[in-house]
PDB file of N, CA and C in Angstrom:
ATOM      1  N   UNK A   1      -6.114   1.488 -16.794  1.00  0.00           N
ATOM      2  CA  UNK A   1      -5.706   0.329 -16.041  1.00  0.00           C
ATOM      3  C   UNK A   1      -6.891  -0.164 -15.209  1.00  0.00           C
ATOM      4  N   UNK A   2      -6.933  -1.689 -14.927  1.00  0.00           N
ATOM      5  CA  UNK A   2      -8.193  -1.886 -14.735  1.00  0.00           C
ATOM      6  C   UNK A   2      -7.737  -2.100 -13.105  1.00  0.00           C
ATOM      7  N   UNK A   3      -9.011  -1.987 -12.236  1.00  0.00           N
ATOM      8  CA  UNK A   3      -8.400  -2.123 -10.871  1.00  0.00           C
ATOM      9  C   UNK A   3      -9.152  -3.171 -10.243  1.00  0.00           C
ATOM     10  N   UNK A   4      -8.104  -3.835  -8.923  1.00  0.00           N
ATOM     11  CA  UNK A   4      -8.264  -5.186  -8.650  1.00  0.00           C
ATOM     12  C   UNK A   4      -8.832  -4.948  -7.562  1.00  0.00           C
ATOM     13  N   UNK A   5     -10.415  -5.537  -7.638  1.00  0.00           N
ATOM     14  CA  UNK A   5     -10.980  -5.611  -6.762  1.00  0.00           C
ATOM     15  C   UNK A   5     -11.625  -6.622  -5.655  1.00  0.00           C
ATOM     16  N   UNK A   6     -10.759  -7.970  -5.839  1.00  0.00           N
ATOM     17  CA  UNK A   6     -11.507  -9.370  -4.976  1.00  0.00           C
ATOM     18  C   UNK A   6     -11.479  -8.741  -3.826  1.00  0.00           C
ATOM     19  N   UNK A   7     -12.529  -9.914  -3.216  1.00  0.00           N
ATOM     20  CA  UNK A   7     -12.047 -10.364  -2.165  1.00  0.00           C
ATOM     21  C   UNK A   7     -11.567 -11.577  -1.722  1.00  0.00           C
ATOM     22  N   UNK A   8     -10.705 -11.617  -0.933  1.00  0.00           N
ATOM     23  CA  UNK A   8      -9.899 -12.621  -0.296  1.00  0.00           C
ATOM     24  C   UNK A   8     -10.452 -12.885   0.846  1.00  0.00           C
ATOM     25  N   UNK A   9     -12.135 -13.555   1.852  1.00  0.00           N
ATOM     26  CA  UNK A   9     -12.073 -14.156   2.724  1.00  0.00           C
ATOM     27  C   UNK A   9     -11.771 -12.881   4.260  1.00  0.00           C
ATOM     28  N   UNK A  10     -12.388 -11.836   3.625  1.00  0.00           N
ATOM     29  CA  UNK A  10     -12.150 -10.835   4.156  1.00  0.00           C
ATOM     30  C   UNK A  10     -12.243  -9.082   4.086  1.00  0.00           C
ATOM     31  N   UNK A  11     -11.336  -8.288   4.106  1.00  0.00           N
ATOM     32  CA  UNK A  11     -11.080  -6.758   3.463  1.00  0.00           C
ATOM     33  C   UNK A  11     -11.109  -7.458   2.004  1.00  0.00           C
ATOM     34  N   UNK A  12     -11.532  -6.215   1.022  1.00  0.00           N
ATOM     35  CA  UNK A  12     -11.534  -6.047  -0.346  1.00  0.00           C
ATOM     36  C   UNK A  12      -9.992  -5.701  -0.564  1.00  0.00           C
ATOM     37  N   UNK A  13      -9.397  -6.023  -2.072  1.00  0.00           N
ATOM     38  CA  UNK A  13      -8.486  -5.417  -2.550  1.00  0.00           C
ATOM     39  C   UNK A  13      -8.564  -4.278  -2.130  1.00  0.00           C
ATOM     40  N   UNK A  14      -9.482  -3.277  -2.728  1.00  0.00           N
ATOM     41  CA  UNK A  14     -10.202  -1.708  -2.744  1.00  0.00           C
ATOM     42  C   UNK A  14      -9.137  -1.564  -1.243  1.00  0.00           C
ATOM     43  N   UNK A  15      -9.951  -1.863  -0.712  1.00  0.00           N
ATOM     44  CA  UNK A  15      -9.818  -1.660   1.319  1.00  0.00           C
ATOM     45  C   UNK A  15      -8.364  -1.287   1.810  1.00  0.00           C
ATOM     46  N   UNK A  16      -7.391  -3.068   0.896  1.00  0.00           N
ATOM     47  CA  UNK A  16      -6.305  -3.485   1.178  1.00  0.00           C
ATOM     48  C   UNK A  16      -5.348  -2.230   0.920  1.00  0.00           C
ATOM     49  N   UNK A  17      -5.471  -2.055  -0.140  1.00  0.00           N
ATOM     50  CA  UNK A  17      -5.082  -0.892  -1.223  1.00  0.00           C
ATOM     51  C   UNK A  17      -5.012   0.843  -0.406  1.00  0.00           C
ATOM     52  N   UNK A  18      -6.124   1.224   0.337  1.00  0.00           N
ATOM     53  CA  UNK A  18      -6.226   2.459   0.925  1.00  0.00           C
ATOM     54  C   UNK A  18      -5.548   2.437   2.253  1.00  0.00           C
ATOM     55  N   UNK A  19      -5.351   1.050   3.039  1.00  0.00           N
ATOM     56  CA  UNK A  19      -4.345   0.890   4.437  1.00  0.00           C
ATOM     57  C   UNK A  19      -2.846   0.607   4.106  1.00  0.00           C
ATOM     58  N   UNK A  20      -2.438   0.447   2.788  1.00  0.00           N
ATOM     59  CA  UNK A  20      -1.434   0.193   2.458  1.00  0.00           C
ATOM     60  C   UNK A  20       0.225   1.429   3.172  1.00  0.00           C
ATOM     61  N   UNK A  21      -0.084   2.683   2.890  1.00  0.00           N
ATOM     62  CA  UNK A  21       0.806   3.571   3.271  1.00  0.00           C
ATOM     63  C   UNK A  21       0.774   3.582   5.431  1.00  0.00           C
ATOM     64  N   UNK A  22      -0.410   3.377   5.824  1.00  0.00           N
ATOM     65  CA  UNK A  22      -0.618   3.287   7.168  1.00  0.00           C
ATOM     66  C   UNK A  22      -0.123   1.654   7.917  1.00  0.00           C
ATOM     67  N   UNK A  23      -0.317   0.956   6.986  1.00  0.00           N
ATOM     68  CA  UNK A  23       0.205  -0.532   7.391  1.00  0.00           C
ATOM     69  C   UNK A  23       2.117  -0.204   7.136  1.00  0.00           C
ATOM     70  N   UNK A  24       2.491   0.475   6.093  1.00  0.00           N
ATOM     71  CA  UNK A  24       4.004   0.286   6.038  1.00  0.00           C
ATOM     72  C   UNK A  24       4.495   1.106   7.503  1.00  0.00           C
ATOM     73  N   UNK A  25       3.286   2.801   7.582  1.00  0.00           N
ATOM     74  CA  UNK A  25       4.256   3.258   8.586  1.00  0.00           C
ATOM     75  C   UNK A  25       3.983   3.011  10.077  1.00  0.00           C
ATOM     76  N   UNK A  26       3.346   1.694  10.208  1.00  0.00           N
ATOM     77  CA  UNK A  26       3.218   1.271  11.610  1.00  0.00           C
ATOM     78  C   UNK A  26       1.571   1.827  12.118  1.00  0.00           C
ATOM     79  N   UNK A  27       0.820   2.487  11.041  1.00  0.00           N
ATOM     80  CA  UNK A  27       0.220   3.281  12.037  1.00  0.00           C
ATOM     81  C   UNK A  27      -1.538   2.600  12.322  1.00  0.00           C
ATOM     82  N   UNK A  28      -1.368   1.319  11.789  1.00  0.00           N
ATOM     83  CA  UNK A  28      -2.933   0.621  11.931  1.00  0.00           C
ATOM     84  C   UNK A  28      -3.019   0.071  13.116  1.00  0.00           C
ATOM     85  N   UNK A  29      -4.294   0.001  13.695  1.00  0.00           N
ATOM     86  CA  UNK A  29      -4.640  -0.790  15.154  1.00  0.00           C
ATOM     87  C   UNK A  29      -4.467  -2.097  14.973  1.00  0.00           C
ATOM     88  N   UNK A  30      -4.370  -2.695  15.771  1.00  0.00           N
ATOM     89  CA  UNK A  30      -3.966  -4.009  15.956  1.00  0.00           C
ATOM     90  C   UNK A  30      -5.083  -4.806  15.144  1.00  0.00           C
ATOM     91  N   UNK A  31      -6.399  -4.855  14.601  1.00  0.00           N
ATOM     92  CA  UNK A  31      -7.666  -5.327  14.379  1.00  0.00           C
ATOM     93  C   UNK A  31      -7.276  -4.821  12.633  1.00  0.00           C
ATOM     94  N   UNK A  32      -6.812  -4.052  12.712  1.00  0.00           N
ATOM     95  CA  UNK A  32      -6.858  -3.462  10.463  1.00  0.00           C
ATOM     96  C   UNK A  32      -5.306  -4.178  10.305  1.00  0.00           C
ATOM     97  N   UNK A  33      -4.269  -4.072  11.234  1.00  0.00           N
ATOM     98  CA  UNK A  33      -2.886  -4.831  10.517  1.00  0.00           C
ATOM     99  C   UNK A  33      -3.470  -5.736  10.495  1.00  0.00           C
ATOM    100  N   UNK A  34      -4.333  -6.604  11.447  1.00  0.00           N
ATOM    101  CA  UNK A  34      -4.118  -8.428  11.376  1.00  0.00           C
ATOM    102  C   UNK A  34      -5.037  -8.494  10.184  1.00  0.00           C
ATOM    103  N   UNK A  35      -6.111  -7.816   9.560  1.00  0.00           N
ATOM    104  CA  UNK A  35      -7.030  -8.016   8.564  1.00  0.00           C
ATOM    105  C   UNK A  35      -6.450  -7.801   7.231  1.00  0.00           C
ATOM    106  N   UNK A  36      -5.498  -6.659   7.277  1.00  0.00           N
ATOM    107  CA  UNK A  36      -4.558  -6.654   6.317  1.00  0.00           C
ATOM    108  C   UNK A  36      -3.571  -7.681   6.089  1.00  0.00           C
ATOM    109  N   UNK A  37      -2.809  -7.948   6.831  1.00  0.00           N
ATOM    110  CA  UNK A  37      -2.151  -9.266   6.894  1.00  0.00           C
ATOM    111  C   UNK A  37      -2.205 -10.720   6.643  1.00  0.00           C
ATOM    112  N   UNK A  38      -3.383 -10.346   6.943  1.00  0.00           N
ATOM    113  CA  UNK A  38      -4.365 -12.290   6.286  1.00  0.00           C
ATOM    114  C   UNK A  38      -4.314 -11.957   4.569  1.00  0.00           C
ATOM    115  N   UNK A  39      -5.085 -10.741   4.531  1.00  0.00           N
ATOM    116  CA  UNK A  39      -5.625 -10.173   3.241  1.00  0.00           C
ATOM    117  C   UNK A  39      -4.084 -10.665   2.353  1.00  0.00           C
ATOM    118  N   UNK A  40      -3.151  -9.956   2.703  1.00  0.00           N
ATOM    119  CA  UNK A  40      -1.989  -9.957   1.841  1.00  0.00           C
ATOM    120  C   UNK A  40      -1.243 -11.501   1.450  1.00  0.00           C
ATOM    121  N   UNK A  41      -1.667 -12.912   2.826  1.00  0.00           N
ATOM    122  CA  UNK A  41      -1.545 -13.981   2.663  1.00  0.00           C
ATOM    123  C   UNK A  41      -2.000 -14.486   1.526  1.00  0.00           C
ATOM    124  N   UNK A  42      -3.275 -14.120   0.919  1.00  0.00           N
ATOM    125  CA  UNK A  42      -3.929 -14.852   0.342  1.00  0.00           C
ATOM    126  C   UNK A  42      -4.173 -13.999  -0.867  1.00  0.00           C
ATOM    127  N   UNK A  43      -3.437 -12.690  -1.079  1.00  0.00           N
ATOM    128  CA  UNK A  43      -3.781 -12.176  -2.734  1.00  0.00           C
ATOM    129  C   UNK A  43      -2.337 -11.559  -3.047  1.00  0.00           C
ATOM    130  N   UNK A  44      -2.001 -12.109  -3.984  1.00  0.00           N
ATOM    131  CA  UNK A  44      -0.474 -11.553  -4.369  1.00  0.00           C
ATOM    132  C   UNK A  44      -0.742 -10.638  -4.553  1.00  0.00           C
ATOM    133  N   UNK A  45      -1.544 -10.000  -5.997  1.00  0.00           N
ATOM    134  CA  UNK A  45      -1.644  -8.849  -6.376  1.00  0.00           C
ATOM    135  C   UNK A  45      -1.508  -7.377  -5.210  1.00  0.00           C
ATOM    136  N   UNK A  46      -2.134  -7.594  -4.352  1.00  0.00           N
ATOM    137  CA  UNK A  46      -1.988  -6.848  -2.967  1.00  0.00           C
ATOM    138  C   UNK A  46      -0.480  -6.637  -2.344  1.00  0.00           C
ATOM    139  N   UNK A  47      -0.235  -8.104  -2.090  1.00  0.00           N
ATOM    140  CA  UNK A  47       1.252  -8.308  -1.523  1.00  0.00           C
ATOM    141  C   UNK A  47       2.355  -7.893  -2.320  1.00  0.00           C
ATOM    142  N   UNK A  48       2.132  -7.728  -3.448  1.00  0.00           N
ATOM    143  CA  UNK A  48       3.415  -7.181  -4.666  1.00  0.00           C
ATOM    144  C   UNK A  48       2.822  -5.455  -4.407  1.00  0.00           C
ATOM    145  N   UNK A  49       1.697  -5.327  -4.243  1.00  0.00           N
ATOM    146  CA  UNK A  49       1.577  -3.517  -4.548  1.00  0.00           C
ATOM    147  C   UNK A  49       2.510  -3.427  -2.861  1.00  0.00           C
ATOM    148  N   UNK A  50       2.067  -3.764  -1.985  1.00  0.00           N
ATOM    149  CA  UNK A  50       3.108  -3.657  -0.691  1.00  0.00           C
ATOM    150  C   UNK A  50       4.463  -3.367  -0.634  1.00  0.00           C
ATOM    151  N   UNK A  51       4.942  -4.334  -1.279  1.00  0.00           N
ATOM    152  CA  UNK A  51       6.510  -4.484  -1.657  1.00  0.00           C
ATOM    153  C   UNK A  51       6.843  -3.394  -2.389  1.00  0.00           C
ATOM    154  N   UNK A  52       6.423  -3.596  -3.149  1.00  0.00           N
ATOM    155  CA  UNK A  52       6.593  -2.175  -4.518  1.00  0.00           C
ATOM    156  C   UNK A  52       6.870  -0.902  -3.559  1.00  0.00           C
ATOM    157  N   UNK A  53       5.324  -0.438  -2.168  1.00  0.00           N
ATOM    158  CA  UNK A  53       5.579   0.574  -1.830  1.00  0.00           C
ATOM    159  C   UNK A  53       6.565   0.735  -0.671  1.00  0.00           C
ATOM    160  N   UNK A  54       7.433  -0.557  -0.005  1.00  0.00           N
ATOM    161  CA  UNK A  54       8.092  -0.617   1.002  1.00  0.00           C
ATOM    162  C   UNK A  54       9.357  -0.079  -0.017  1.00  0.00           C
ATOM    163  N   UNK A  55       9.343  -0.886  -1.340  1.00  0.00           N
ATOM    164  CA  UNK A  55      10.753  -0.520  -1.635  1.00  0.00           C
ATOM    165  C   UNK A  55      10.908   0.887  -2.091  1.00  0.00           C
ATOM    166  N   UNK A  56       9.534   1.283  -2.938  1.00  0.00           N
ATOM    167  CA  UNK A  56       9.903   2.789  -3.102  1.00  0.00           C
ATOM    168  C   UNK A  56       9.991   3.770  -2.272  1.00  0.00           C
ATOM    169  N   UNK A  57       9.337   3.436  -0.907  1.00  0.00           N
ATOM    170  CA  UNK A  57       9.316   4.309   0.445  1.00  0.00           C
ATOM    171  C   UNK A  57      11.161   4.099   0.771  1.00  0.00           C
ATOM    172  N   UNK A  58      11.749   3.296   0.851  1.00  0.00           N
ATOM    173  CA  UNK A  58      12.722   2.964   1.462  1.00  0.00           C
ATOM    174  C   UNK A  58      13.938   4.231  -0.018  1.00  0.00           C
ATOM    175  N   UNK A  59      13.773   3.758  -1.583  1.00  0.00           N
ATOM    176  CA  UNK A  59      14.365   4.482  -2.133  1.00  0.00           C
ATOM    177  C   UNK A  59      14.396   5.469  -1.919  1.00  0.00           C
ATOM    178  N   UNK A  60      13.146   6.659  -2.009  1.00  0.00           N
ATOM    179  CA  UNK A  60      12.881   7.592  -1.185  1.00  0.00           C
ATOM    180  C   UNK A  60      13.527   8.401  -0.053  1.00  0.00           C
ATOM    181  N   UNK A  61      13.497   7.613   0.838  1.00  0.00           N
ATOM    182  CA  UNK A  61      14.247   7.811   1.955  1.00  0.00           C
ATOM    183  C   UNK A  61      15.642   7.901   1.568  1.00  0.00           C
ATOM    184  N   UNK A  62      16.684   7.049   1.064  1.00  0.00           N
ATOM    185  CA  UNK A  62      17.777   6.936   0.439  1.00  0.00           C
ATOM    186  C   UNK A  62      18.187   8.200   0.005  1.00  0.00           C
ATOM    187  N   UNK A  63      16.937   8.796  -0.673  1.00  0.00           N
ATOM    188  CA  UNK A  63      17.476  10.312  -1.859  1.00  0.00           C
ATOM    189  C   UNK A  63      17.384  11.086  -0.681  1.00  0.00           C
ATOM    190  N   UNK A  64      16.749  11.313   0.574  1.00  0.00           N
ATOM    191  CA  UNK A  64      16.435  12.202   1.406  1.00  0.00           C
ATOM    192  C   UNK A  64      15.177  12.691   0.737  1.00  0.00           C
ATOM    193  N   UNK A  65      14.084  12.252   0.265  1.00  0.00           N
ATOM    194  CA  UNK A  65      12.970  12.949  -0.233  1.00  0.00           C
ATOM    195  C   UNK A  65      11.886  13.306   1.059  1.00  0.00           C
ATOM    196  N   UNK A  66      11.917  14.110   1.217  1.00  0.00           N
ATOM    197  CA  UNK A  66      10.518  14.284   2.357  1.00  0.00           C
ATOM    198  C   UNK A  66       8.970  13.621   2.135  1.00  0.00           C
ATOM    199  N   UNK A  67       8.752  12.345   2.678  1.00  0.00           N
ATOM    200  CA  UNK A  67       8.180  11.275   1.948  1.00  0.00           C
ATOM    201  C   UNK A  67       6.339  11.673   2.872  1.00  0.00           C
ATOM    202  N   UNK A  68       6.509  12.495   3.591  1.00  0.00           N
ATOM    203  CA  UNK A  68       5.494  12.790   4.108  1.00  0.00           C
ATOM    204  C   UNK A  68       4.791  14.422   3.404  1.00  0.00           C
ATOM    205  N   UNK A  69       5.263  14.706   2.557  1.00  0.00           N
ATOM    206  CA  UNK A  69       4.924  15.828   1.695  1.00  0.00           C
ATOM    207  C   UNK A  69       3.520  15.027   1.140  1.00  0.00           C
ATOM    208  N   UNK A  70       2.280  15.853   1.700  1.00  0.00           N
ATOM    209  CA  UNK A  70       1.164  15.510   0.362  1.00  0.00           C
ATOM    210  C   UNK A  70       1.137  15.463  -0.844  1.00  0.00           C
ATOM    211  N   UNK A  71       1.682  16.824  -0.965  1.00  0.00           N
ATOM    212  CA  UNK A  71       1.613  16.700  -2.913  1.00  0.00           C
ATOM    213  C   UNK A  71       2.665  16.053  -3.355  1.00  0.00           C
ATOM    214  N   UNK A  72       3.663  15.689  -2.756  1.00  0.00           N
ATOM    215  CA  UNK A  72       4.925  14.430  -3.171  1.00  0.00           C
ATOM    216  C   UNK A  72       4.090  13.067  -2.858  1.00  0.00           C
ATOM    217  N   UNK A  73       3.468  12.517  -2.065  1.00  0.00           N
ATOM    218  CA  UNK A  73       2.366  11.832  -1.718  1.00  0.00           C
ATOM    219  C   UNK A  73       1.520  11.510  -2.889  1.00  0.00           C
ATOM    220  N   UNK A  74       1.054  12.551  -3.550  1.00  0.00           N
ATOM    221  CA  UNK A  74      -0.101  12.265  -4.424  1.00  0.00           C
ATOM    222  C   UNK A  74       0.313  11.772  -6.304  1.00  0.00           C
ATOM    223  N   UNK A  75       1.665  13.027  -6.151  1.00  0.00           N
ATOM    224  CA  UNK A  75       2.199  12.753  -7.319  1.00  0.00           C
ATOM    225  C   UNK A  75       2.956  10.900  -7.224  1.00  0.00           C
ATOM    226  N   UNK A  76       3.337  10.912  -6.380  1.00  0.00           N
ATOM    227  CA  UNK A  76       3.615   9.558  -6.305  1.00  0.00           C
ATOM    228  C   UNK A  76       2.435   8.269  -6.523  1.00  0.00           C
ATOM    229  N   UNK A  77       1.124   8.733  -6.026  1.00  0.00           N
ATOM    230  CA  UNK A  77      -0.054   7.970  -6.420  1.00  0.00           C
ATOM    231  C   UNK A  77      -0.936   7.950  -7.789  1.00  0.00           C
ATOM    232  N   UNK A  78      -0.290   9.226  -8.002  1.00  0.00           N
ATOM    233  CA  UNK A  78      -0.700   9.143  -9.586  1.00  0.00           C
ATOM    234  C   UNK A  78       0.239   8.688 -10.770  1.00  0.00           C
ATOM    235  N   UNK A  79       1.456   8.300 -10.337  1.00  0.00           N
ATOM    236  CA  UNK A  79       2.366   7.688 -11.194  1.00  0.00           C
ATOM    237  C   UNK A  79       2.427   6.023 -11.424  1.00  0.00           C
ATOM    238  N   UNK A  80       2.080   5.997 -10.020  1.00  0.00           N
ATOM    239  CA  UNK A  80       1.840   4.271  -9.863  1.00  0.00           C
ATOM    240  C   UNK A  80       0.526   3.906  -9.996  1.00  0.00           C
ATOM    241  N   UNK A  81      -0.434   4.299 -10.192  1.00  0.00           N
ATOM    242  CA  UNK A  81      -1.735   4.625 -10.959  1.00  0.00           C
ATOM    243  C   UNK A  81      -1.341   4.529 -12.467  1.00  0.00           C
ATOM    244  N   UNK A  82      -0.635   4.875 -12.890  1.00  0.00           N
ATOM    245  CA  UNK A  82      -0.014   5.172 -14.512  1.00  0.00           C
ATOM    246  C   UNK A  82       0.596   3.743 -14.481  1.00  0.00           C
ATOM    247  N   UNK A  83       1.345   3.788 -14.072  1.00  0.00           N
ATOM    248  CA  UNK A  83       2.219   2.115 -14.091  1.00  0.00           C
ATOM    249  C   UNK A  83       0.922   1.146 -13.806  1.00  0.00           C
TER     250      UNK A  83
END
Protein backbone atom coordinates (compact mmCIF):
# COMPACT_ATOMS: atom_id res chain seq x y z
CA UNK A 1 0.00 0.00 0.00
CA UNK A 2 1.37 3.14 -1.03
CA UNK A 3 1.53 5.90 1.69
CA UNK A 4 0.18 9.43 1.60
CA UNK A 5 2.50 11.79 2.00
CA UNK A 6 1.46 15.72 0.98
CA UNK A 7 1.59 18.41 2.36
CA UNK A 8 -1.27 20.55 3.05
CA UNK A 9 0.13 24.25 3.81
CA UNK A 10 1.60 22.91 6.83
CA UNK A 11 2.31 19.31 9.01
CA UNK A 12 2.95 16.46 6.43
CA UNK A 13 0.40 13.66 6.01
CA UNK A 14 3.49 11.48 7.56
CA UNK A 15 3.24 13.99 10.77
CA UNK A 16 -0.72 14.10 10.58
CA UNK A 17 -0.80 10.37 10.65
CA UNK A 18 1.67 9.80 13.92
CA UNK A 19 -0.62 12.62 16.19
CA UNK A 20 -3.60 10.92 15.11
CA UNK A 21 -4.22 8.44 18.35
CA UNK A 22 -2.97 11.62 20.72
CA UNK A 23 -5.30 14.16 18.87
CA UNK A 24 -8.44 11.56 19.42
CA UNK A 25 -7.39 11.09 23.17
CA UNK A 26 -7.21 14.77 23.98
CA UNK A 27 -3.64 14.56 24.64
CA UNK A 28 -1.88 17.29 22.09
CA UNK A 29 -0.85 20.89 23.20
CA UNK A 30 -2.79 23.44 22.10
CA UNK A 31 0.00 24.44 19.08
CA UNK A 32 -0.03 20.34 17.45
CA UNK A 33 -4.21 20.12 17.82
CA UNK A 34 -4.57 23.55 15.99
CA UNK A 35 -1.80 22.30 13.28
CA UNK A 36 -3.53 19.14 13.09
CA UNK A 37 -6.79 20.59 12.67
CA UNK A 38 -6.04 22.96 9.79
CA UNK A 39 -4.07 19.88 8.39
CA UNK A 40 -7.32 17.71 8.49
CA UNK A 41 -9.38 20.90 6.86
CA UNK A 42 -7.61 20.71 3.92
CA UNK A 43 -6.69 16.79 3.22
CA UNK A 44 -9.47 14.29 3.29
CA UNK A 45 -7.32 11.46 3.04
CA UNK A 46 -6.12 12.41 6.70
CA UNK A 47 -9.64 13.39 7.85
CA UNK A 48 -11.20 9.89 6.76
CA UNK A 49 -8.01 7.99 8.49
CA UNK A 50 -9.38 10.15 11.75
CA UNK A 51 -12.84 9.06 11.50
CA UNK A 52 -12.01 5.56 10.73
CA UNK A 53 -9.90 5.73 14.09
CA UNK A 54 -12.62 7.65 16.24
CA UNK A 55 -15.05 5.05 15.07
CA UNK A 56 -12.93 2.05 15.67
CA UNK A 57 -11.70 3.50 19.08
CA UNK A 58 -15.34 4.07 20.02
CA UNK A 59 -16.27 0.17 18.67
CA UNK A 60 -13.61 -0.92 20.80
CA UNK A 61 -14.71 0.58 23.69
CA UNK A 62 -18.31 -0.88 23.04
CA UNK A 63 -16.68 -4.63 23.21
CA UNK A 64 -14.88 -3.49 26.49
CA UNK A 65 -11.45 -4.03 24.71
CA UNK A 66 -8.62 -2.51 26.76
CA UNK A 67 -7.75 0.01 24.00
CA UNK A 68 -4.64 1.19 25.76
CA UNK A 69 -2.90 -2.32 25.57
CA UNK A 70 0.36 -1.84 23.31
CA UNK A 71 0.38 -4.95 21.66
CA UNK A 72 -3.58 -4.54 21.07
CA UNK A 73 -2.30 -1.02 19.91
CA UNK A 74 0.07 -2.35 17.42
CA UNK A 75 -1.87 -5.28 16.17
CA UNK A 76 -4.47 -2.83 15.46
CA UNK A 77 -1.79 -0.70 13.39
CA UNK A 78 -0.77 -3.39 11.50
CA UNK A 79 -4.20 -4.36 10.31
CA UNK A 80 -5.11 -0.96 9.14
CA UNK A 81 -1.73 -0.85 7.51
CA UNK A 82 -3.14 -4.07 5.64
CA UNK A 83 -6.43 -2.36 4.79
Amino acid sequence: MLKHTQHHKGISCEEAIKRVYDFIDNHLKAKARAELEHHLETCRHCFDRVEFEKLLKARLRHLKVDTESKALRKKIDELIEQF
